[in-house]
N, C-alpha and C. Protein backbone atom coordinates (compact mmCIF):
# COMPACT_ATOMS: atom_id res chain seq x y z
N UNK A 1 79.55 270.43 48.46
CA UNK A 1 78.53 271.21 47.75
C UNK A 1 77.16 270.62 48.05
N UNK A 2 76.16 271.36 48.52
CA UNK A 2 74.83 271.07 48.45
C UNK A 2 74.02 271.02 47.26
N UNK A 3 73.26 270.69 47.68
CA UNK A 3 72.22 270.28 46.52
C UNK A 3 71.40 271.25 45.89
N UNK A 4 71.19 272.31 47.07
CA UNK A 4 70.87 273.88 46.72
C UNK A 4 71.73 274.34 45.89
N UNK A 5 72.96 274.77 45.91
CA UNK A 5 74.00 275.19 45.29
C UNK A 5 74.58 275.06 43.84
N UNK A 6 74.39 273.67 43.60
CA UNK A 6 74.49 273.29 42.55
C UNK A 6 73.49 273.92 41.68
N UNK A 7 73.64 274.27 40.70
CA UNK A 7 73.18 274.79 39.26
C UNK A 7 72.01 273.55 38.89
N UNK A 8 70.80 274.58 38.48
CA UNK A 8 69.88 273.45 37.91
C UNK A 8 70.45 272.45 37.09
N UNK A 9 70.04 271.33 36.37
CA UNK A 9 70.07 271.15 35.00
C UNK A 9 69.38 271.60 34.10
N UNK A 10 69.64 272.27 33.27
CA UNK A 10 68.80 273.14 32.07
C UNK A 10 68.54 272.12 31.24
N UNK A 11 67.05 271.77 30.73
CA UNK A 11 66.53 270.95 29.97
C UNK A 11 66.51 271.33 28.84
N UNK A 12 67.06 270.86 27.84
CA UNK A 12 67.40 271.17 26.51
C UNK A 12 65.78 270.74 25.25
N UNK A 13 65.90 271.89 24.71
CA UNK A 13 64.41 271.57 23.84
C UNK A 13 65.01 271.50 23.03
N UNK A 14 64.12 270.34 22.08
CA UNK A 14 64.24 269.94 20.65
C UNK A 14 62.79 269.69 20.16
N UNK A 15 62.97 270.34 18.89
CA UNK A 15 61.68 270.80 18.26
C UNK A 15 61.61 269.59 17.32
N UNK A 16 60.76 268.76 17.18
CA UNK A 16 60.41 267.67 16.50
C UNK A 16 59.65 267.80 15.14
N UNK A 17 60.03 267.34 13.97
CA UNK A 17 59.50 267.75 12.29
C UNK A 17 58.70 266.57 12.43
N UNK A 18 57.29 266.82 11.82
CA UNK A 18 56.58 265.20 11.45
C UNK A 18 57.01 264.41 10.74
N UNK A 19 57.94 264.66 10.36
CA UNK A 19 58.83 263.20 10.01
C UNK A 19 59.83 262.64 11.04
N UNK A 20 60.34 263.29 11.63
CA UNK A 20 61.21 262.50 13.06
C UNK A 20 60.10 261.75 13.62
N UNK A 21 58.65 261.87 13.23
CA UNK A 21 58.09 261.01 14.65
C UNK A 21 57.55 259.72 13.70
N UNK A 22 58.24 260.02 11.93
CA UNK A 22 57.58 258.58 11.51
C UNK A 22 59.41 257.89 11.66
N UNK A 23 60.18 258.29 11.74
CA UNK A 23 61.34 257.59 11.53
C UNK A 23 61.64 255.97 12.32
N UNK A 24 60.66 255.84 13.54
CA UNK A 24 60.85 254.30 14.09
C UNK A 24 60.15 253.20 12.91
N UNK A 25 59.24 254.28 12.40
CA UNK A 25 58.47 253.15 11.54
C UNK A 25 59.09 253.10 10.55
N UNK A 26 59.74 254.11 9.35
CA UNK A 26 60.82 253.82 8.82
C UNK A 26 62.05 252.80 8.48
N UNK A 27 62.51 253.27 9.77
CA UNK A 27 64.29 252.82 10.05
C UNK A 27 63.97 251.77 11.59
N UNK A 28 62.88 251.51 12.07
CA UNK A 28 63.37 250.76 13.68
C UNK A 28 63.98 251.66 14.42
N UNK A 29 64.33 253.20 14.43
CA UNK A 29 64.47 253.62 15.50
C UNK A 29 63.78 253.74 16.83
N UNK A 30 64.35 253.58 18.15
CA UNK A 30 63.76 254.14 19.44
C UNK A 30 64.35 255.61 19.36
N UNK A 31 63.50 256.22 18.57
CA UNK A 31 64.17 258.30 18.37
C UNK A 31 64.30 258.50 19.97
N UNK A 32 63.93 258.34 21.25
CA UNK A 32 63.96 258.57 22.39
C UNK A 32 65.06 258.33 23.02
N UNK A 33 65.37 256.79 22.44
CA UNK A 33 66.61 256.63 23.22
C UNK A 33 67.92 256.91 22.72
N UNK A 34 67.59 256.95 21.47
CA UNK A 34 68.89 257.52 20.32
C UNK A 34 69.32 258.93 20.92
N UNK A 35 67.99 260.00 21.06
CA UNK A 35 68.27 261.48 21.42
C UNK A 35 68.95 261.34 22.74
N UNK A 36 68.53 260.46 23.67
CA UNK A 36 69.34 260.34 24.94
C UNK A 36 70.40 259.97 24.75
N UNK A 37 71.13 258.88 24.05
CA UNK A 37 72.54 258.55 23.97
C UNK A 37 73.25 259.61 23.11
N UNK A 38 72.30 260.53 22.33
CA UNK A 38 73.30 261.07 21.42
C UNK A 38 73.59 262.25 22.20
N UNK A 39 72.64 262.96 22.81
CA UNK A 39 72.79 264.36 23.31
C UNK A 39 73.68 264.66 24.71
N UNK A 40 73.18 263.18 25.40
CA UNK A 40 73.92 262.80 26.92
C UNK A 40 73.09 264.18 27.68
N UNK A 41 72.58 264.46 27.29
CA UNK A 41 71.70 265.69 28.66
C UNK A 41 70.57 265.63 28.81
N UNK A 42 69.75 266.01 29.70
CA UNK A 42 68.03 266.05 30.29
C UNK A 42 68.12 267.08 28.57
N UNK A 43 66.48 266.65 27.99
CA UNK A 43 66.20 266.99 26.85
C UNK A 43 64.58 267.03 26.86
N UNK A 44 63.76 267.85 26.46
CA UNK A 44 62.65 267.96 26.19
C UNK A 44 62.09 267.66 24.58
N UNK A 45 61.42 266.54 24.20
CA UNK A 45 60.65 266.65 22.82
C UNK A 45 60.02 267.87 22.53
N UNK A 46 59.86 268.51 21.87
CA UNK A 46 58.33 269.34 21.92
C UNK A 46 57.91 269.15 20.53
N UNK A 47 56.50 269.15 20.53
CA UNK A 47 55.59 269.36 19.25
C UNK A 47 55.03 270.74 18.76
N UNK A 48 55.10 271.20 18.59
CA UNK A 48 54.67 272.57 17.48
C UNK A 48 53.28 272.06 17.03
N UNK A 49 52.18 273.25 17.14
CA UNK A 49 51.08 272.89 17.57
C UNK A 49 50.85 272.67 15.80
N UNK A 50 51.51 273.66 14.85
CA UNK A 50 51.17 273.47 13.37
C UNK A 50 51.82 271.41 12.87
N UNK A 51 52.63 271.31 13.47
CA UNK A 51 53.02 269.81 13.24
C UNK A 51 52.04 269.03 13.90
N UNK A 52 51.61 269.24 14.87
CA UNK A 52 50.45 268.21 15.26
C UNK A 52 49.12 268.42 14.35
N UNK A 53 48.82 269.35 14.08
CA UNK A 53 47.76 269.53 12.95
C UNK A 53 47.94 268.91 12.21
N UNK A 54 49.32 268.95 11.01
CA UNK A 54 49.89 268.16 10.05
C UNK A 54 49.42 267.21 9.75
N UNK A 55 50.08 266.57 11.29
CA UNK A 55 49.79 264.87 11.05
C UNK A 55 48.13 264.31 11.21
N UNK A 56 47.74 265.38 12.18
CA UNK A 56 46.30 264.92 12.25
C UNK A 56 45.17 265.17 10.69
N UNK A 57 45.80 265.71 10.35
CA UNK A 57 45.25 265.96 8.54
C UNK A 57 45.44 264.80 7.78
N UNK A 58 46.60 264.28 7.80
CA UNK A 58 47.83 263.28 7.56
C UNK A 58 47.37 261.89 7.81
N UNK A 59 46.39 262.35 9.56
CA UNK A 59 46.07 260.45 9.94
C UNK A 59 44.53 260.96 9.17
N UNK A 60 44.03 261.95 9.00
CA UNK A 60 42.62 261.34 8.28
C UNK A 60 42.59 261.74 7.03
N UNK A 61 43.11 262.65 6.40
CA UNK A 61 43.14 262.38 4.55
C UNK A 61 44.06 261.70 4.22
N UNK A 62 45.32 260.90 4.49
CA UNK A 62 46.00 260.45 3.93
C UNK A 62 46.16 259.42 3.25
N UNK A 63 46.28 258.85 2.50
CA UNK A 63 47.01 257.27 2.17
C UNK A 63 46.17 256.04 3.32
N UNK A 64 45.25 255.27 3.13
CA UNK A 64 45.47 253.96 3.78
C UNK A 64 46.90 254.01 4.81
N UNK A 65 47.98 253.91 4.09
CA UNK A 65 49.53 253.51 4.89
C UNK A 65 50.04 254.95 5.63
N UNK A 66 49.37 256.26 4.55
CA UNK A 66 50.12 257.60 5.40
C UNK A 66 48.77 257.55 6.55
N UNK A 67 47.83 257.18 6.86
CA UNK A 67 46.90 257.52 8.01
C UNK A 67 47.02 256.27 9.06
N UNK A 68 47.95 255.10 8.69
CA UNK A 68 48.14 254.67 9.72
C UNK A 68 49.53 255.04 10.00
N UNK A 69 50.63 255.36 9.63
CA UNK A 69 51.66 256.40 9.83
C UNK A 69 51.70 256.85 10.87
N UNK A 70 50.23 258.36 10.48
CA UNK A 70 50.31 259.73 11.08
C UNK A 70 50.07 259.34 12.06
N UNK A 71 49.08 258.30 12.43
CA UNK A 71 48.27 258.13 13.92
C UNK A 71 49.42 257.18 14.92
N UNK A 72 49.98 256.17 14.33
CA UNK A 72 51.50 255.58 14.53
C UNK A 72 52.27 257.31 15.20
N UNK A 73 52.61 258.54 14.62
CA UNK A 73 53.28 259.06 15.08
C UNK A 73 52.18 260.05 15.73
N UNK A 74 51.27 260.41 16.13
CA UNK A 74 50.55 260.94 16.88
C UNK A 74 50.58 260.74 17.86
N UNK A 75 50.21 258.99 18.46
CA UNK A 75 50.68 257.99 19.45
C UNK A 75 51.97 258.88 19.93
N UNK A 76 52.82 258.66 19.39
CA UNK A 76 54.75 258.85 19.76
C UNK A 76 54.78 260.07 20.11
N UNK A 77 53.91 261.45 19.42
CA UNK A 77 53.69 262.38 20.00
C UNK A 77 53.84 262.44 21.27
N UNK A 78 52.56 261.55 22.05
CA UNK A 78 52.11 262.29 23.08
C UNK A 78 53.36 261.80 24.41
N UNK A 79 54.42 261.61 23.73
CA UNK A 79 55.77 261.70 24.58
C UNK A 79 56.16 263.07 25.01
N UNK A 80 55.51 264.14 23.66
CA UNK A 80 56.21 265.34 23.23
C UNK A 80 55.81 266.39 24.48
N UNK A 81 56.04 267.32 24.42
CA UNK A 81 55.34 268.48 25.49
C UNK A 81 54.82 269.24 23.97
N UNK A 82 53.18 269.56 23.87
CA UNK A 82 53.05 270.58 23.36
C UNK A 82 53.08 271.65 23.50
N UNK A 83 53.37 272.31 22.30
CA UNK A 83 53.07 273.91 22.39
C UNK A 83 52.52 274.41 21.53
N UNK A 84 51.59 275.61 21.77
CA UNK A 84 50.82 276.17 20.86
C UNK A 84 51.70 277.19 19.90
N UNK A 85 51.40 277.80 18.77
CA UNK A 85 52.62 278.42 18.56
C UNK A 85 51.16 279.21 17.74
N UNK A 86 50.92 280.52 17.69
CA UNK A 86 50.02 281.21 16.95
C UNK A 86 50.98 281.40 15.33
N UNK A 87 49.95 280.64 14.65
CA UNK A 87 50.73 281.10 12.81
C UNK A 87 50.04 282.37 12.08
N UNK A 88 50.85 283.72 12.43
CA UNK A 88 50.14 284.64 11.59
C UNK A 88 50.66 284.61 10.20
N UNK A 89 49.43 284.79 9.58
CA UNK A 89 49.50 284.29 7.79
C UNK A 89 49.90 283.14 7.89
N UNK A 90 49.44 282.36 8.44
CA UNK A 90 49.24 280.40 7.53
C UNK A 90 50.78 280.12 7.22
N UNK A 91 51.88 280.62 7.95
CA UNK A 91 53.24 280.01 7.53
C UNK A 91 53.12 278.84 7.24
N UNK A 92 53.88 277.92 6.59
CA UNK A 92 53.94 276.42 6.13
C UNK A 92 54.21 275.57 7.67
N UNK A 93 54.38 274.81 8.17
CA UNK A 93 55.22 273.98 9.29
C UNK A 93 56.51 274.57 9.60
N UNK A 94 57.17 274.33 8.39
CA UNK A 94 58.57 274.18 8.25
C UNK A 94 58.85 275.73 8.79
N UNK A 95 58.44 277.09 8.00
CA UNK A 95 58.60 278.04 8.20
C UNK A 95 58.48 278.39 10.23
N UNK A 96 56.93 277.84 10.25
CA UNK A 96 56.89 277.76 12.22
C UNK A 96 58.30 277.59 12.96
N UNK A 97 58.78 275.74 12.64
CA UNK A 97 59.91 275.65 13.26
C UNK A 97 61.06 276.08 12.64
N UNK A 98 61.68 277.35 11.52
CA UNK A 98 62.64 277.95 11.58
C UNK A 98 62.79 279.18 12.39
N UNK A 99 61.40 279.52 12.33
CA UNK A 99 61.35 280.71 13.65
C UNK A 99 61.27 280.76 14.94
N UNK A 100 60.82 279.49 15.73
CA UNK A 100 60.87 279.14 16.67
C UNK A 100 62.17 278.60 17.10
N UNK A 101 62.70 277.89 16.32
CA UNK A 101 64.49 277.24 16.47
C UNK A 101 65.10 278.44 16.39
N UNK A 102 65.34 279.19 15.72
CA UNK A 102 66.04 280.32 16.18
C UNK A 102 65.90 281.21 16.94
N UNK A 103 64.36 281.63 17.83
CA UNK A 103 63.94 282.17 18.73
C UNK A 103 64.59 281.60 20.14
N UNK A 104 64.39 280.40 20.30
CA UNK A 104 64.36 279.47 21.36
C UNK A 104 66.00 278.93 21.62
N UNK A 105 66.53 279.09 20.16
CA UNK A 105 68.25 278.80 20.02
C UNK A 105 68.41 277.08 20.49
N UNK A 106 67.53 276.70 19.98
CA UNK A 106 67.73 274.92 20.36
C UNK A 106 67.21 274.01 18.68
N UNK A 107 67.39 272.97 18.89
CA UNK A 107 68.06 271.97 17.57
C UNK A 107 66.66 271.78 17.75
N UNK A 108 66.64 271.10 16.07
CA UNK A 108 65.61 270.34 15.11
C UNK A 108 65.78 268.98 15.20
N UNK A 109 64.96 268.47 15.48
CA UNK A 109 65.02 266.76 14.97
C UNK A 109 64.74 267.29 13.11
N UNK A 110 64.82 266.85 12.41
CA UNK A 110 64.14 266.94 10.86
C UNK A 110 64.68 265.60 9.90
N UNK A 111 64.30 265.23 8.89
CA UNK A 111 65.06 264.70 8.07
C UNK A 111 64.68 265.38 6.80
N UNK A 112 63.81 266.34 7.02
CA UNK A 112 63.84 267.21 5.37
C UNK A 112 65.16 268.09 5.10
N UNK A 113 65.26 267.74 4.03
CA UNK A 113 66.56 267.85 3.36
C UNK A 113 66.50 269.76 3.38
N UNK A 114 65.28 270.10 2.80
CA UNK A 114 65.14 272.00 2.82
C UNK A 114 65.14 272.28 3.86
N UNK A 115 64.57 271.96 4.72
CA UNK A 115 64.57 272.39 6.25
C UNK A 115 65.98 272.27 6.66
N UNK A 116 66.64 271.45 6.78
CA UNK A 116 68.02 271.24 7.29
C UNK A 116 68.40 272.19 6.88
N UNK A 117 68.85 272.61 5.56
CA UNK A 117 69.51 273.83 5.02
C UNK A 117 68.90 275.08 5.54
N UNK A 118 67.55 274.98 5.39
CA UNK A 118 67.17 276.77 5.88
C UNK A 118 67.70 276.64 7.93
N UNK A 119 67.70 275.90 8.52
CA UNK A 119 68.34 275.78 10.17
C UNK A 119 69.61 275.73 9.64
N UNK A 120 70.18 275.21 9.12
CA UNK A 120 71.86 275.19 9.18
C UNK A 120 72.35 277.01 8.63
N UNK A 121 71.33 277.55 7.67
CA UNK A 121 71.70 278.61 7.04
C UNK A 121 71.71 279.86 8.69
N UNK A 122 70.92 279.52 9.25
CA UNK A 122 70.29 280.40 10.62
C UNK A 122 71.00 279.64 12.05
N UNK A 123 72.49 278.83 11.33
CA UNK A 123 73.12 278.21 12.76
C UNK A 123 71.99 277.52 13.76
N UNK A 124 71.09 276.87 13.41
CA UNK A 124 70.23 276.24 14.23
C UNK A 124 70.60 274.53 14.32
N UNK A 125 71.30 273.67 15.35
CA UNK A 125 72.01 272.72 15.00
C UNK A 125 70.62 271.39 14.63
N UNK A 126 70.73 270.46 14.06
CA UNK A 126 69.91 269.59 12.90
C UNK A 126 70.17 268.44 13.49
N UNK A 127 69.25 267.21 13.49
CA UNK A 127 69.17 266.48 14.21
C UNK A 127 68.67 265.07 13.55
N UNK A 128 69.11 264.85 12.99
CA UNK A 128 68.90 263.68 11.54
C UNK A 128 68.97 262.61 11.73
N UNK A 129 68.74 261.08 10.83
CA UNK A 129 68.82 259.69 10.49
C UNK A 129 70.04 260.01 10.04
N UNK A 130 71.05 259.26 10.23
CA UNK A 130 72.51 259.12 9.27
C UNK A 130 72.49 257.38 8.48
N UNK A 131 72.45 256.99 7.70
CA UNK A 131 72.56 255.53 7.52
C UNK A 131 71.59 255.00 7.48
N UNK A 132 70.44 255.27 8.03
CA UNK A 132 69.51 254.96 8.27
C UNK A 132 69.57 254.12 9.62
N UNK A 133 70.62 254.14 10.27
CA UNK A 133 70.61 253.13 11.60
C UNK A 133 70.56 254.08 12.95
N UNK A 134 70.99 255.62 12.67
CA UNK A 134 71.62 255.97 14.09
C UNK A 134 70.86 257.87 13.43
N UNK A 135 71.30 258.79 15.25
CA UNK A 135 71.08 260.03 14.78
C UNK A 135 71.89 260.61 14.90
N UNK A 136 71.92 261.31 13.72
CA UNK A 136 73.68 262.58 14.15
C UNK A 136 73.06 263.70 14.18
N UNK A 137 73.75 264.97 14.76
CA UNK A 137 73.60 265.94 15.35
C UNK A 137 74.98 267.00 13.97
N UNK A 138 73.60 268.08 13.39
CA UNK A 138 74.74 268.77 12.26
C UNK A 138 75.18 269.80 13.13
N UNK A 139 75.78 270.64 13.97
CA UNK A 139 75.86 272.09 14.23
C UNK A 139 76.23 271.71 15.82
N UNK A 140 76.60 272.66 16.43
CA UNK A 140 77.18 272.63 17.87
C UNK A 140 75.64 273.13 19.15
N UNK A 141 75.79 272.46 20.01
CA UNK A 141 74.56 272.58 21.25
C UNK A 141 75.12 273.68 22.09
């Protein structure tokens, strides 16, 4: 078999919640290398242009500790591939990436507990802290 022949590898997107990108500071995760051992396939981060706002609100009104956080995961961001995502009527974040995860048919990093449920309710597979040591994967890829 040639190299032509062979079937691309299809790069798998995962839509990242502003909280997956505070979880190293959290828990000591490397979220990068966790998603690589857990998923075992070529994988794309992406940022959702309403989550990068978030945090950038986040690194300058927040908390002393939430604005060094946000900018801590802003940094980790720019691993991500952005995307712009137009929000008609001011959806919340969360609302963005339930419509986009089910548009796109690819998993959430999240650790919000509502979010998980509204993707699990819409078969969108969830992408979590378990233990606080490791990431498990709720739903099938």
């Amino acid at each position: 078999m040639t190299a032509e022949s062979r079937p691309a590898k299809k790069t798998l997107k995962i839509i990242l919640d502003s909280n997956a990108l505070l979880v190293p500071l959290q828990f000591k995760i490397d979220i990068f290398e966790e998603l690589k051992t857990l998923l075992n396939v070529n994988f794309e981060p992406v940022l959702l242009s309403p989550i990068r706002r978030e945090l950038e609100k986040l690194a300058s009104n927040g908390s002393p500790q939430m604005r060094k956080n946000a900018s801590y995961a802003l940094k980790l961001a720019e691993k991500c591939k952005s995307v712009e995502v137009d929000e008609e009527g001011a959806v919340s974040p969360d609302n963005v990436i339930v419509k986009v995860a089910s548009k796109w048919k690819c998993p959430v990093f999240t650790n919000d507990r509502q979010l998980r449920k509204k993707l699990r309710d819409i078969n969108v597979p969830v992408i979590y802290v378990r233990q606080k040591s490791r990431l498990e994967i709720d739903g099938r890829l």
